[in-house]
N, C-alpha and C. Protein backbone atom coordinates (compact mmCIF):
# COMPACT_ATOMS: atom_id res chain seq x y z
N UNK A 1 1.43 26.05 -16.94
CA UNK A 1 0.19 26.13 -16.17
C UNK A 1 0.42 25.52 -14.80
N UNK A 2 0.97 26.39 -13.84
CA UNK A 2 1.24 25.87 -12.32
C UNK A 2 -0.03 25.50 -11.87
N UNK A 3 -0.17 24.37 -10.34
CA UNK A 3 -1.24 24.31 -10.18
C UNK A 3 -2.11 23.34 -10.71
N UNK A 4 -1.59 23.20 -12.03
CA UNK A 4 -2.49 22.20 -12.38
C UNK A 4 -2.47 20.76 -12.39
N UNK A 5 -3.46 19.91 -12.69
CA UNK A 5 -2.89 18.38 -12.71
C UNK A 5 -2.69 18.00 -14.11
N UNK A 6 -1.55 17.26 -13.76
CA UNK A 6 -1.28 16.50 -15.34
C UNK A 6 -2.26 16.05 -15.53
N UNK A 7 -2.48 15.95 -17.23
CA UNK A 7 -3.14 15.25 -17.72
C UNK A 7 -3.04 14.02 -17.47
N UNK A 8 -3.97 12.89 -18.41
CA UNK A 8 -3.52 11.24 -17.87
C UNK A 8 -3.03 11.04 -19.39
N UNK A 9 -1.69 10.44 -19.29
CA UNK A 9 -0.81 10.75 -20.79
C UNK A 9 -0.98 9.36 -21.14
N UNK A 10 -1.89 8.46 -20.16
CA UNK A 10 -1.49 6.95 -20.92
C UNK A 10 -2.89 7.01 -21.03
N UNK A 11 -3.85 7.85 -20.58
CA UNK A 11 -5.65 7.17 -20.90
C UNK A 11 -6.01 6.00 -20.06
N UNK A 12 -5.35 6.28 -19.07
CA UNK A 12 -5.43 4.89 -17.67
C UNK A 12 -7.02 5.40 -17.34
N UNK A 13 -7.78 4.11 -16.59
CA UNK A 13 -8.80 4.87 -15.73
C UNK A 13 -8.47 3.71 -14.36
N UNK A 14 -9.61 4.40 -13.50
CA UNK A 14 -9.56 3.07 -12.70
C UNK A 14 -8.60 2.81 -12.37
N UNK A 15 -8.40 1.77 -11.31
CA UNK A 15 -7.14 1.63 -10.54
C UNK A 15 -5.86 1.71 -11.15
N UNK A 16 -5.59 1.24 -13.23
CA UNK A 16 -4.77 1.90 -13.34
C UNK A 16 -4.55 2.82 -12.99
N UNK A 17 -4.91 4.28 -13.24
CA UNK A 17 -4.90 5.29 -12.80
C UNK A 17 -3.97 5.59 -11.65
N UNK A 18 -4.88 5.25 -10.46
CA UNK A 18 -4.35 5.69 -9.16
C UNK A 18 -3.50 4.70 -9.45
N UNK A 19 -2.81 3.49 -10.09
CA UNK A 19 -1.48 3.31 -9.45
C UNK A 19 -0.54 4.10 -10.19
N UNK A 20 -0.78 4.62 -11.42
CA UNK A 20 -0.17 5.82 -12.15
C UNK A 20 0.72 6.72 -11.46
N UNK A 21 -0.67 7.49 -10.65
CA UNK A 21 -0.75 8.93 -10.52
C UNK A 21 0.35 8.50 -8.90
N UNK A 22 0.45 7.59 -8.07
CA UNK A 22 0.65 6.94 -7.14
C UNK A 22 2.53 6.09 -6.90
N UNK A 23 2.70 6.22 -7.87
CA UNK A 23 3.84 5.28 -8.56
C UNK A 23 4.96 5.80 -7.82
N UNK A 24 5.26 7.67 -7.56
CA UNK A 24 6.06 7.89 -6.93
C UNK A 24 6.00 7.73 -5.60
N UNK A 25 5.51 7.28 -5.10
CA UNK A 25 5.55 7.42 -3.45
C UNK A 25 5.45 5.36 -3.20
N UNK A 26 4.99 4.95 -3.78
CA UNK A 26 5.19 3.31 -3.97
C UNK A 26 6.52 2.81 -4.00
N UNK A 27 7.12 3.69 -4.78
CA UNK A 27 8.58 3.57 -5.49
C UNK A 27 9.47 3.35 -4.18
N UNK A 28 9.39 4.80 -4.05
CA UNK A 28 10.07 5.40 -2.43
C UNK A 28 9.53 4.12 -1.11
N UNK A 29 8.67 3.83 -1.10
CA UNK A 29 8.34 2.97 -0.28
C UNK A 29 8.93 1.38 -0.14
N UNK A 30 8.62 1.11 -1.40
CA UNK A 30 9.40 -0.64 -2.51
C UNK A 30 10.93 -0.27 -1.79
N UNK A 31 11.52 1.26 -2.36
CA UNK A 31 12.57 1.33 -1.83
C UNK A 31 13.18 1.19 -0.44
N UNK A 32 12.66 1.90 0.33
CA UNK A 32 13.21 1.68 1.64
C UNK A 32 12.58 0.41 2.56
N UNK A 33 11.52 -0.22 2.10
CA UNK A 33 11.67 -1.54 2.60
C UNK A 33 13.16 -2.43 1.94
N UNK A 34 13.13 -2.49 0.49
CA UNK A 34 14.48 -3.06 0.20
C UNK A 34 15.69 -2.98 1.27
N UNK A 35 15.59 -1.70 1.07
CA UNK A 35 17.24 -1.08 1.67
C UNK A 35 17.43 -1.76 3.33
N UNK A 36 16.16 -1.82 4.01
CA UNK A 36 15.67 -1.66 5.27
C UNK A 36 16.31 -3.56 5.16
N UNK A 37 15.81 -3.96 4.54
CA UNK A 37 15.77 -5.55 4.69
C UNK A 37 17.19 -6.30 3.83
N UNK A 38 17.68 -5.51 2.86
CA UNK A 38 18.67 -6.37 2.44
C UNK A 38 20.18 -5.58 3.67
N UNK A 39 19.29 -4.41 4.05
CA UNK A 39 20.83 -3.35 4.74
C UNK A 39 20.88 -4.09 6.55
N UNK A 40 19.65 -4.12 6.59
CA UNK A 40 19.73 -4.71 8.30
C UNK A 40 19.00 -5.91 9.30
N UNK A 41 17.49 -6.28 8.23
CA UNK A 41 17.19 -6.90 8.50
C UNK A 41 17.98 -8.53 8.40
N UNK A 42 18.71 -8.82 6.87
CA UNK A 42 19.16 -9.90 6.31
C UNK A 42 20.14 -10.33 7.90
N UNK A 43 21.41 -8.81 7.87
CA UNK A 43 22.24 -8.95 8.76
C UNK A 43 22.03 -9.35 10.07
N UNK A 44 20.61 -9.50 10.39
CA UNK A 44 20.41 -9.13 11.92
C UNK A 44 20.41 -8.27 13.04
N UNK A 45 20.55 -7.15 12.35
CA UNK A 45 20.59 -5.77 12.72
C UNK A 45 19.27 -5.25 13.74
N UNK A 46 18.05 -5.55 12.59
CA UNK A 46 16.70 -5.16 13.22
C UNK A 46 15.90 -6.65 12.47
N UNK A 47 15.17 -6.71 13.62
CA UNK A 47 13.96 -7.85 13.03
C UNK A 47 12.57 -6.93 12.69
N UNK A 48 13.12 -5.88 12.64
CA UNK A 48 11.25 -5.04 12.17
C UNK A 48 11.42 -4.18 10.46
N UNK A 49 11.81 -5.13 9.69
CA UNK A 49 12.30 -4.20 8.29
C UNK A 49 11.38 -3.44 7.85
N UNK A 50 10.00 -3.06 8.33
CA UNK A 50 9.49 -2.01 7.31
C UNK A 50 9.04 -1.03 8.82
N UNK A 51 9.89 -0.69 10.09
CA UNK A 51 9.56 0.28 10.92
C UNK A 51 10.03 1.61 10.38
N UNK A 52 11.59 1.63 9.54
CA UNK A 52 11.61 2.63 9.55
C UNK A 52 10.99 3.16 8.13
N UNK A 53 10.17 2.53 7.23
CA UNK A 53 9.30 2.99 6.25
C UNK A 53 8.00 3.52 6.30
N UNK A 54 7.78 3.83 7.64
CA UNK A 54 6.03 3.99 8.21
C UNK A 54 5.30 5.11 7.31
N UNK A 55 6.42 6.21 7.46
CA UNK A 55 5.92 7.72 6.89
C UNK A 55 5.88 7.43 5.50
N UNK A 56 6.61 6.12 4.59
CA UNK A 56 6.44 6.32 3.11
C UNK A 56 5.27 5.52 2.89
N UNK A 57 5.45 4.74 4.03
CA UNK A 57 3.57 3.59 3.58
C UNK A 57 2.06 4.47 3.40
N UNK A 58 2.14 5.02 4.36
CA UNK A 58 1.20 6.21 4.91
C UNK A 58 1.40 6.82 3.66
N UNK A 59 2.13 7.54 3.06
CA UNK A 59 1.88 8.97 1.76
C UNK A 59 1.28 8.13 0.88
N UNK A 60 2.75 6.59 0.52
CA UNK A 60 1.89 5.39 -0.14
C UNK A 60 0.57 5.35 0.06
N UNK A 61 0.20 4.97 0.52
CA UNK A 61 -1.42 4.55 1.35
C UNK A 61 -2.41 5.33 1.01
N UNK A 62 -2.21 6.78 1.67
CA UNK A 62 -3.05 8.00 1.37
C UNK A 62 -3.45 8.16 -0.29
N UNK A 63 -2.31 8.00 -1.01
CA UNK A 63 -2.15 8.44 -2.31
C UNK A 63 -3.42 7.37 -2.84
N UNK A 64 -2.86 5.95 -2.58
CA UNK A 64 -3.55 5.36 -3.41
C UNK A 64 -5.21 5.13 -2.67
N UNK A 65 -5.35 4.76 -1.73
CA UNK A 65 -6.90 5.25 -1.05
C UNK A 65 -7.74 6.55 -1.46
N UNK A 66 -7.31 7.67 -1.22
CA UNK A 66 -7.76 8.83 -1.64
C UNK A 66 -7.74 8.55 -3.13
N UNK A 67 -7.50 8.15 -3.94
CA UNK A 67 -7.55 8.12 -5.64
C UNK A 67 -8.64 6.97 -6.02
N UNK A 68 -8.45 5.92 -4.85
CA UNK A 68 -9.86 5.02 -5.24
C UNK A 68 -11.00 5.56 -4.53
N UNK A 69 -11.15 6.24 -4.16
CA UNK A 69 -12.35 6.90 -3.24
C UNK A 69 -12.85 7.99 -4.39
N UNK A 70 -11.54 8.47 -5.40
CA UNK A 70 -12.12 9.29 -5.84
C UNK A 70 -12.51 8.50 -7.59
N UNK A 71 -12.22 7.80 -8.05
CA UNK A 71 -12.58 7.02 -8.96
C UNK A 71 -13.86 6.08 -8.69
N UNK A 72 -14.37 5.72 -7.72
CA UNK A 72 -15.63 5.47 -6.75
C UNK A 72 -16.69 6.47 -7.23
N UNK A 73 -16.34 7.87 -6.93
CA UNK A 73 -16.96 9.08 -6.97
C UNK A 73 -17.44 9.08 -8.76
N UNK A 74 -16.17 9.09 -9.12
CA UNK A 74 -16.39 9.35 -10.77
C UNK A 74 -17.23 8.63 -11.16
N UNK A 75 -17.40 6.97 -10.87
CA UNK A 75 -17.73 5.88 -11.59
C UNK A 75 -19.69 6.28 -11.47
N UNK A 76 -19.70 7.40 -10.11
CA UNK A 76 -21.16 7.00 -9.34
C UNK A 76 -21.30 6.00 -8.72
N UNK A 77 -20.62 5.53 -8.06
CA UNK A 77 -20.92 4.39 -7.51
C UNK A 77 -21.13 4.87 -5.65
N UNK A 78 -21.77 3.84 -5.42
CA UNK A 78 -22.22 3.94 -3.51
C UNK A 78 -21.13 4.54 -2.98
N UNK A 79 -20.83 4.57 -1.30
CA UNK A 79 -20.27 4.78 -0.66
C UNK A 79 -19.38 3.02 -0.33
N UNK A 80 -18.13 2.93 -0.23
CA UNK A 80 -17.74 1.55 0.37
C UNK A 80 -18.31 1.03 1.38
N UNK A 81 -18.55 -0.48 1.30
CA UNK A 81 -19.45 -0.93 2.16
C UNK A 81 -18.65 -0.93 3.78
N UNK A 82 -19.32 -1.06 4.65
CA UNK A 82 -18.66 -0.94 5.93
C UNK A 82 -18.11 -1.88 6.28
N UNK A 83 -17.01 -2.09 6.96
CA UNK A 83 -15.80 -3.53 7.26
C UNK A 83 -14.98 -3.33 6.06
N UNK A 84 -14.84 -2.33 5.48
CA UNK A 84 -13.28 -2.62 4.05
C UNK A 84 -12.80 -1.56 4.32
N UNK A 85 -11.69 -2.31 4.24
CA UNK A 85 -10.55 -1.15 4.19
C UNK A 85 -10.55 0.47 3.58
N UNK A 86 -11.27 0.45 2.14
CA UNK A 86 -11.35 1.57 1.95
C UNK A 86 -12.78 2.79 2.86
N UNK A 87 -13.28 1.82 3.51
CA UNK A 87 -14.83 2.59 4.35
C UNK A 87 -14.12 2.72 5.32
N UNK A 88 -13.07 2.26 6.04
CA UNK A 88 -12.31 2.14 7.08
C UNK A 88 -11.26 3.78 6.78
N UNK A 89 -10.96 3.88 5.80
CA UNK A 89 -10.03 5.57 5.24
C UNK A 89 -10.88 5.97 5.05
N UNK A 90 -12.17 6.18 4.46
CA UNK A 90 -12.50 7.31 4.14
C UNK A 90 -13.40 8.17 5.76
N UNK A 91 -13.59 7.21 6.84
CA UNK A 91 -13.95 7.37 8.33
C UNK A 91 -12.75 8.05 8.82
N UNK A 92 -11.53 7.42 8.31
CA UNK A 92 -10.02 8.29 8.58
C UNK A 92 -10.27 9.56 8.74
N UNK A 93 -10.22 9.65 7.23
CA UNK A 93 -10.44 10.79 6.87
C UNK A 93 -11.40 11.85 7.01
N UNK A 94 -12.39 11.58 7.43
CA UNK A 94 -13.40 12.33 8.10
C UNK A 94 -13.29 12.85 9.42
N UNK A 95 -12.66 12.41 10.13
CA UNK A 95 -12.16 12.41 11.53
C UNK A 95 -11.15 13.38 11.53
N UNK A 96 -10.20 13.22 10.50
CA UNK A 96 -9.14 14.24 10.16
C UNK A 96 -9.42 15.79 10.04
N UNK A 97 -10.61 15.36 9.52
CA UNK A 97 -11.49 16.70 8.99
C UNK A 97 -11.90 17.46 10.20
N UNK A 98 -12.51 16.55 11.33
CA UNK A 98 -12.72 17.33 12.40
C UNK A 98 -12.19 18.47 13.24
């Protein structure tokens, strides 16, 4: 069944969940800060170890924001209050939309 979403094979809800569904792009991220900091930062190479990880924070980021916005939705609950981080993405994201 292409297209579709996995099921949830552990019965996570809630932020389990999105860190679940989220795990691969965290991974990738955990990773290249490592690499970034034990490969050039330690050495003295670069003093900025997570510049060249921007694009995995961001998918990171997206993934797990967009999944609490949408577990928000599920729960019925309000809109995030204004000044948090997640009312701060989902304005992102609206803008994006434009």
């Amino acid at each position: 069944s292409r297209g579709r979403k996995k099921a949830n094979p552990k019965g996570l809800t809630g932020v389990r969940l999105v860190e679940y569904r989220c795990r691969k792009s965290r991974k990738a991220w955990n990773g290249c800060v490592s690499e970034i900091y034990n490969g050039k930062f330690l050495s003295g190479e670069s003093m900025e170890p997570e510049g060249d990880c921007d694009d995995l924070f961001e998918r990171y980021r997206t993934c797990y924001m967009r999944g609490m916005l949408k577990q928000r939705q599920k729960q019925g609950l309000p809109p995030p209050k204004e000044g948090t981080m997640l009312h701060e993405f989902m304005e992102e994201e609206e803008q994006d939309d434009e």
